[in-house]
PDB file of N, CA and C in Angstrom:
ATOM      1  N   UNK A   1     128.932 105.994 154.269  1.00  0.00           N
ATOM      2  CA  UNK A   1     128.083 104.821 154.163  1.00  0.00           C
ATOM      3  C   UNK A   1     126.719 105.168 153.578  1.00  0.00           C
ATOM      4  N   UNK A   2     126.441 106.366 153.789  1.00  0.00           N
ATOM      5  CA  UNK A   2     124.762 106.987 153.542  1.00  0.00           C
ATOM      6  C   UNK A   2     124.862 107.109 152.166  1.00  0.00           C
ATOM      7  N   UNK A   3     125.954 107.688 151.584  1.00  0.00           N
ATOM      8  CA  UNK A   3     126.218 108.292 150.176  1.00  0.00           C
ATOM      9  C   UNK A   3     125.803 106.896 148.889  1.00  0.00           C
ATOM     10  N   UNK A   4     126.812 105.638 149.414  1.00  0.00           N
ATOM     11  CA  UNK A   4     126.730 104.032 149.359  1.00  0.00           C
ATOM     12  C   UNK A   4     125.656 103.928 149.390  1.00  0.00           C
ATOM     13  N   UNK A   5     125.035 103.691 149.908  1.00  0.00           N
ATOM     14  CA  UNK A   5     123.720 102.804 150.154  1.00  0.00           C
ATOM     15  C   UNK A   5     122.619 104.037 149.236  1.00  0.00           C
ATOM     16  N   UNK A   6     122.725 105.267 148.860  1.00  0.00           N
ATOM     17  CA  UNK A   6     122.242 106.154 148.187  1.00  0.00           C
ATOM     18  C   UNK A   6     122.457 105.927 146.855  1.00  0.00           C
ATOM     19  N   UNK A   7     123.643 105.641 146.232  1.00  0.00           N
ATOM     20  CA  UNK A   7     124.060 104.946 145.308  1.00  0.00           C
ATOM     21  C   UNK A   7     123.548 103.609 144.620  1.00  0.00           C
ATOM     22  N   UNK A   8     123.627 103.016 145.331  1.00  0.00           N
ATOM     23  CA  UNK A   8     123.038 101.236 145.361  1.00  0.00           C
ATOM     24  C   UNK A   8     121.197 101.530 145.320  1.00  0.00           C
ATOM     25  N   UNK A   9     120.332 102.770 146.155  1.00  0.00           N
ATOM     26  CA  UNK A   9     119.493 102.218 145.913  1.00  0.00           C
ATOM     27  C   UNK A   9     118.565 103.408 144.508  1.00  0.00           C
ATOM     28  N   UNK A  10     119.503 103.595 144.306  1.00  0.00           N
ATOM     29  CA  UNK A  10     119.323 104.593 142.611  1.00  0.00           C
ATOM     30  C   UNK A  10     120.002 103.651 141.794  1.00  0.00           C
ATOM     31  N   UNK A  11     120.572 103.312 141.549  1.00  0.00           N
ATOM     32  CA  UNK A  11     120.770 102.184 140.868  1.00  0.00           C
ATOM     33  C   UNK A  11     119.597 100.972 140.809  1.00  0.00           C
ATOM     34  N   UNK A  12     119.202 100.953 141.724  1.00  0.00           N
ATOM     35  CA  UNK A  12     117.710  99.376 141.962  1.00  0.00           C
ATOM     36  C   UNK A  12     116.922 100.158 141.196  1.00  0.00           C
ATOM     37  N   UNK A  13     116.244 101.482 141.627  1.00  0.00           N
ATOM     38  CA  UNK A  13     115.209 102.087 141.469  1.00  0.00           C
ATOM     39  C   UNK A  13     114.957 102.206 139.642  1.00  0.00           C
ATOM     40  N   UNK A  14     116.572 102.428 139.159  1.00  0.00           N
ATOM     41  CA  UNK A  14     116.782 102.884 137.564  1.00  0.00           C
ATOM     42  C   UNK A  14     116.544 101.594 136.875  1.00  0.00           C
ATOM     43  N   UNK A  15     117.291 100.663 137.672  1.00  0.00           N
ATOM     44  CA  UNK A  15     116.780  99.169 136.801  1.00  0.00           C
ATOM     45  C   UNK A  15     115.556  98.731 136.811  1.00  0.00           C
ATOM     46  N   UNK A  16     114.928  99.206 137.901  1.00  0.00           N
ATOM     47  CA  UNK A  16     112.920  98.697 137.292  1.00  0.00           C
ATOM     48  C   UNK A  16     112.595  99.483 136.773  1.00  0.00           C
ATOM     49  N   UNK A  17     112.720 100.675 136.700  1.00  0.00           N
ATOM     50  CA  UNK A  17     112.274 101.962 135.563  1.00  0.00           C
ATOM     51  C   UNK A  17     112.282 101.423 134.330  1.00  0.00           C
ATOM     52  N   UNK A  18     113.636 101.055 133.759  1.00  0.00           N
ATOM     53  CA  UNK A  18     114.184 100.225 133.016  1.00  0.00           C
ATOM     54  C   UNK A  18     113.082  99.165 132.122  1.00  0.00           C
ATOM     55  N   UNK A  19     112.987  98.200 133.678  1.00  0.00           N
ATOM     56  CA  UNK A  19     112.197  97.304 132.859  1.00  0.00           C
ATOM     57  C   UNK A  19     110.699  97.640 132.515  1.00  0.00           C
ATOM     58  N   UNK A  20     110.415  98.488 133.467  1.00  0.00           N
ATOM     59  CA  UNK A  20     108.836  99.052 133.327  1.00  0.00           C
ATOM     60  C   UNK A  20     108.383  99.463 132.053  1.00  0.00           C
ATOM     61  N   UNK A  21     109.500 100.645 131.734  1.00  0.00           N
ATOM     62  CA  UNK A  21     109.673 101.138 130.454  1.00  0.00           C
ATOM     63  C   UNK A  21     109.583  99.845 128.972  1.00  0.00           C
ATOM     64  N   UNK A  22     110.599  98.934 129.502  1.00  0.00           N
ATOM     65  CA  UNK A  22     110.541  97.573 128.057  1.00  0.00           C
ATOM     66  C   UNK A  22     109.253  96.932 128.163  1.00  0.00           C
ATOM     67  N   UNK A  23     109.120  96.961 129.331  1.00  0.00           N
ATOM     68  CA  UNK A  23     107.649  96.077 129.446  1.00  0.00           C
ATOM     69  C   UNK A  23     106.057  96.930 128.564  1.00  0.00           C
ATOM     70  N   UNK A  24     106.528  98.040 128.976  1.00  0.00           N
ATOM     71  CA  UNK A  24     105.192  98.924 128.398  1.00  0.00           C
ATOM     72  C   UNK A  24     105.602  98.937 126.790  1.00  0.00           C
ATOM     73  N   UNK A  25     106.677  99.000 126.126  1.00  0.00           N
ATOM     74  CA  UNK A  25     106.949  99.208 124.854  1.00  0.00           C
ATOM     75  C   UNK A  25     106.584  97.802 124.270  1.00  0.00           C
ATOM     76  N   UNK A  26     106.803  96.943 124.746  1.00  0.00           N
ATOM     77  CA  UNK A  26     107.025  95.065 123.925  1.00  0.00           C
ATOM     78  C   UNK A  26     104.888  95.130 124.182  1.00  0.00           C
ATOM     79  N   UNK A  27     104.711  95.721 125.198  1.00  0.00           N
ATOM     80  CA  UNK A  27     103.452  95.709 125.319  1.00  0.00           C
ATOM     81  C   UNK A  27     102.360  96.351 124.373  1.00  0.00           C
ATOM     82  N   UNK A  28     102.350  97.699 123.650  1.00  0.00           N
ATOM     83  CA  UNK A  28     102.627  98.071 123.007  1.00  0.00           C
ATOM     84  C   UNK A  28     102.493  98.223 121.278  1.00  0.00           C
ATOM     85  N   UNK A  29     103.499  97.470 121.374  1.00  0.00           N
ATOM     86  CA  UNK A  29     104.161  96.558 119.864  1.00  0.00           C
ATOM     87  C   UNK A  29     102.840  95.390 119.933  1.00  0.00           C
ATOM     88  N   UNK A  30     102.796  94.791 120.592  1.00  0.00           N
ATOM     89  CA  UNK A  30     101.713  93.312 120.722  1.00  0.00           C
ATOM     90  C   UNK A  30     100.665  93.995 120.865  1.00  0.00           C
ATOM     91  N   UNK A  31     100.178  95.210 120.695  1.00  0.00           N
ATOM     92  CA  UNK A  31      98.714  95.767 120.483  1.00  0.00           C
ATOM     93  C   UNK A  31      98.563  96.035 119.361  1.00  0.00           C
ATOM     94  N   UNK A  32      99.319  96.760 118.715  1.00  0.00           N
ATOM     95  CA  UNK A  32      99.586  97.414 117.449  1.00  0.00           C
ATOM     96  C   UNK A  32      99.637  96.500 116.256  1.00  0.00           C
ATOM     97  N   UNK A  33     100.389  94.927 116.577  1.00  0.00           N
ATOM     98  CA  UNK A  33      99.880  94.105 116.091  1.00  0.00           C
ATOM     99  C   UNK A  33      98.554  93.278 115.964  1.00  0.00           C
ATOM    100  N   UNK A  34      98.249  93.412 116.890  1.00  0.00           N
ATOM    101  CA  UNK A  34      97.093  93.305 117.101  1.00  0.00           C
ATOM    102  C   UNK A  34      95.742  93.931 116.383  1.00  0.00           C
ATOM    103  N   UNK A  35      95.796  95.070 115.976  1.00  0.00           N
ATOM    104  CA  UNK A  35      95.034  95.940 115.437  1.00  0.00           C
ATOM    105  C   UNK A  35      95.219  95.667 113.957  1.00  0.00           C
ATOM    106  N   UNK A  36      96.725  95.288 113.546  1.00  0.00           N
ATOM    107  CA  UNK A  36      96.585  94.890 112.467  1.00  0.00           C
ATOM    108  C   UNK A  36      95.989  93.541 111.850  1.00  0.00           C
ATOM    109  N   UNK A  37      96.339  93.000 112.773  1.00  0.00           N
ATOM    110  CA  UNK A  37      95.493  91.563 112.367  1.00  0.00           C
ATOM    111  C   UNK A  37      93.692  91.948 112.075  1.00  0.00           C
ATOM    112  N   UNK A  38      93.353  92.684 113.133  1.00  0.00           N
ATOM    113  CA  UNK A  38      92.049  93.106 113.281  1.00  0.00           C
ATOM    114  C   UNK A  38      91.900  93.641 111.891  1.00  0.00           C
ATOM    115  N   UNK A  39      92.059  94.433 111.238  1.00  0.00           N
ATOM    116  CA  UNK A  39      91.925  95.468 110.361  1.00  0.00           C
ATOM    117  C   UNK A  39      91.950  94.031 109.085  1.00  0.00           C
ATOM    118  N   UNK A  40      92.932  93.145 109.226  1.00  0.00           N
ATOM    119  CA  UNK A  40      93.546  92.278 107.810  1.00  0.00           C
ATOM    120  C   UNK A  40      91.878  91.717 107.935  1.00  0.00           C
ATOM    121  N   UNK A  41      91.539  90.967 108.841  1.00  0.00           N
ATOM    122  CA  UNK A  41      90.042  90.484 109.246  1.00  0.00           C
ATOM    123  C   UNK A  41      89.158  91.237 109.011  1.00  0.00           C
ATOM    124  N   UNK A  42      88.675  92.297 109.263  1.00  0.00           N
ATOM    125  CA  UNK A  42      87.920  93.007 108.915  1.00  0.00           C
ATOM    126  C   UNK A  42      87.849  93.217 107.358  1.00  0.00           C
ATOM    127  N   UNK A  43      89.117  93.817 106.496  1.00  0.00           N
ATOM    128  CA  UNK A  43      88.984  93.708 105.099  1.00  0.00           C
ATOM    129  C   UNK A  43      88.458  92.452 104.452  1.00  0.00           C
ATOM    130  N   UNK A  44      89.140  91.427 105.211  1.00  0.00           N
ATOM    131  CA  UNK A  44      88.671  90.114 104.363  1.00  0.00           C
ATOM    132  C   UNK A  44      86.996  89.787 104.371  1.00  0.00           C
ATOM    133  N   UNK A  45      86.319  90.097 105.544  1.00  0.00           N
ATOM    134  CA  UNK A  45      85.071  89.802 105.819  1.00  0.00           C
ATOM    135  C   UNK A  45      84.154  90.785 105.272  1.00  0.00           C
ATOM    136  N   UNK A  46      84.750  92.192 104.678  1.00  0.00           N
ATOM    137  CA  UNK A  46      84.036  93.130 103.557  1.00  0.00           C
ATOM    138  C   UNK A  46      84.381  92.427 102.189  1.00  0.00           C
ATOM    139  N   UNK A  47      85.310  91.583 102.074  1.00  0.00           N
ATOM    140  CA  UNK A  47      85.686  91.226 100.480  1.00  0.00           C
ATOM    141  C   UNK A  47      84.285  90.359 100.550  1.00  0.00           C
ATOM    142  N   UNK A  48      84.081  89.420 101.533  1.00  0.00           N
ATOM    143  CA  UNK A  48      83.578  88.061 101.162  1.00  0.00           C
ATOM    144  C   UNK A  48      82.035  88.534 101.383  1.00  0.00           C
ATOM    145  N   UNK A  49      82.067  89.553 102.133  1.00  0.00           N
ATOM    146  CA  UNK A  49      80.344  90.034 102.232  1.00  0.00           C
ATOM    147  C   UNK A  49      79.818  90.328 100.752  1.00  0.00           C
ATOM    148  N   UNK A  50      80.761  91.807 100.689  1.00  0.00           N
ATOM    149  CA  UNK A  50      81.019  91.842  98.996  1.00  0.00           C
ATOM    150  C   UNK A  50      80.121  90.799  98.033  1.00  0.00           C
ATOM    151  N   UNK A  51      81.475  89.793  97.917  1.00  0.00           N
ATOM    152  CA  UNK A  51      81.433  89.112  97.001  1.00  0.00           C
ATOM    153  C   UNK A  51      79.732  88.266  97.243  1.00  0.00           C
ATOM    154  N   UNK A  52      79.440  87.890  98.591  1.00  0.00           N
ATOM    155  CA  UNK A  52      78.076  87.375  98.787  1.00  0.00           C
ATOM    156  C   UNK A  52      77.072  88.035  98.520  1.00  0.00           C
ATOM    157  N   UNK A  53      77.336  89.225  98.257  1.00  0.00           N
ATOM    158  CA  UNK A  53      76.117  90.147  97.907  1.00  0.00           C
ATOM    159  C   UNK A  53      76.136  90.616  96.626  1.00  0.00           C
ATOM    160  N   UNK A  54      77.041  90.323  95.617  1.00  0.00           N
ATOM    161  CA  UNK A  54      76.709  90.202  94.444  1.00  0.00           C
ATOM    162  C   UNK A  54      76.163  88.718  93.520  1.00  0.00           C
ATOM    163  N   UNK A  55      76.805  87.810  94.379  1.00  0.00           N
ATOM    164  CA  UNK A  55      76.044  86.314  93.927  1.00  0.00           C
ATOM    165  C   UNK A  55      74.744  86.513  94.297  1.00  0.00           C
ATOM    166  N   UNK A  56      74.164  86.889  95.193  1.00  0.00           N
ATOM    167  CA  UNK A  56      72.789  86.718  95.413  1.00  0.00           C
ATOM    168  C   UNK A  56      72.297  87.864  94.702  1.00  0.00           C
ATOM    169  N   UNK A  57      72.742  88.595  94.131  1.00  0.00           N
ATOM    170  CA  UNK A  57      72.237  89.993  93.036  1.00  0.00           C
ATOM    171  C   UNK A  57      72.119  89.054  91.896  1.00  0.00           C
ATOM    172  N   UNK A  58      73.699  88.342  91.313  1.00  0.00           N
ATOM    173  CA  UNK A  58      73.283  87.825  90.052  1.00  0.00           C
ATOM    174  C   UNK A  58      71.849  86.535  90.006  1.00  0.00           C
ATOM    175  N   UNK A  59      71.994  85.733  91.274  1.00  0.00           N
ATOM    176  CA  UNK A  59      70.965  84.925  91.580  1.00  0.00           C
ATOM    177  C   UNK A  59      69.580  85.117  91.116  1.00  0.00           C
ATOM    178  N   UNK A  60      69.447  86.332  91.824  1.00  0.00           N
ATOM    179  CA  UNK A  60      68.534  86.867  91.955  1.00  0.00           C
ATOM    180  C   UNK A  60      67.811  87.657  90.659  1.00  0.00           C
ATOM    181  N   UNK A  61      68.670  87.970  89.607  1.00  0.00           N
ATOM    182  CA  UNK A  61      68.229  88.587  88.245  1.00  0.00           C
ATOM    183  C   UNK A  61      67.919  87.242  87.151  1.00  0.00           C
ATOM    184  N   UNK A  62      68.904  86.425  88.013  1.00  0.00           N
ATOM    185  CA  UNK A  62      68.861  85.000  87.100  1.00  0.00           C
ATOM    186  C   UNK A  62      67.010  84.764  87.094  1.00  0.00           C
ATOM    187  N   UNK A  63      66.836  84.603  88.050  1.00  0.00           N
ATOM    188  CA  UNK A  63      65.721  84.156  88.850  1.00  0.00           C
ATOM    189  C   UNK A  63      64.105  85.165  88.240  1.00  0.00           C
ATOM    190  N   UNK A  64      64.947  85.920  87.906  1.00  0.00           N
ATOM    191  CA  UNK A  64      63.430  86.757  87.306  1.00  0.00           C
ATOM    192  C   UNK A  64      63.859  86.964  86.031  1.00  0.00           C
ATOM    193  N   UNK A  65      65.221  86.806  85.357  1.00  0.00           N
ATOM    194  CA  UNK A  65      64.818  86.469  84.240  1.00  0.00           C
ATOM    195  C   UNK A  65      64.053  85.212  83.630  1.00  0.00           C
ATOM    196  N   UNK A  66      64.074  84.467  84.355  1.00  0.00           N
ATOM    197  CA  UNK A  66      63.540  82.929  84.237  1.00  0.00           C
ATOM    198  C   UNK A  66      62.205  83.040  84.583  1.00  0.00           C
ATOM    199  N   UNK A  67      61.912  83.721  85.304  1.00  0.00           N
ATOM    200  CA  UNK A  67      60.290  83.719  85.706  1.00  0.00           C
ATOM    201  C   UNK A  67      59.293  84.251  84.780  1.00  0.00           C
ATOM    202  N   UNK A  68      60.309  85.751  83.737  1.00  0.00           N
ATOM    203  CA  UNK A  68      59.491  86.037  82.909  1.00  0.00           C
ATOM    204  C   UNK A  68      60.112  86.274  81.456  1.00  0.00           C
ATOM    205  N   UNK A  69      60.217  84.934  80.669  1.00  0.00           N
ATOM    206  CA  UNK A  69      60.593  84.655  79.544  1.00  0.00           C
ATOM    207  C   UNK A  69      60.332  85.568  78.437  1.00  0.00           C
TER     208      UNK A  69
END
């Protein structure tokens, strides 16, 4: 009966291991995505800084070429 019930509760113990294990991996995965999104955001907000900091360069040459004809 001891052997049984030794059986049965290694068996319980392996199936939450189990899920512990899927849970930390799916967990994980949804960080990693995560970071990528971060990173896609981050590039985009250097493109557009970028790009804002050369309009106000050309602006800005516009602006003194005009001032001194």
């Amino acid at each position: 009966m001891h052997r049984y019930t030794a059986i049965c509760l290694l068996f319980c113990l392996s199936g939450c291991g189990l899920d512990v294990a899927s849970s930390a991996a799916t967990g994980a995965a949804t960080k990693a995505e995560e970071i990528k999104q971060a990173e896609k955001t981050k590039e985009q907000f250097q493109q557009r800084l970028e790009a804002a900091t050369q309009a106000a360069q050309q602006q800005q040459q516009e602006a003194e070429k005009a001032a001194n004809p």
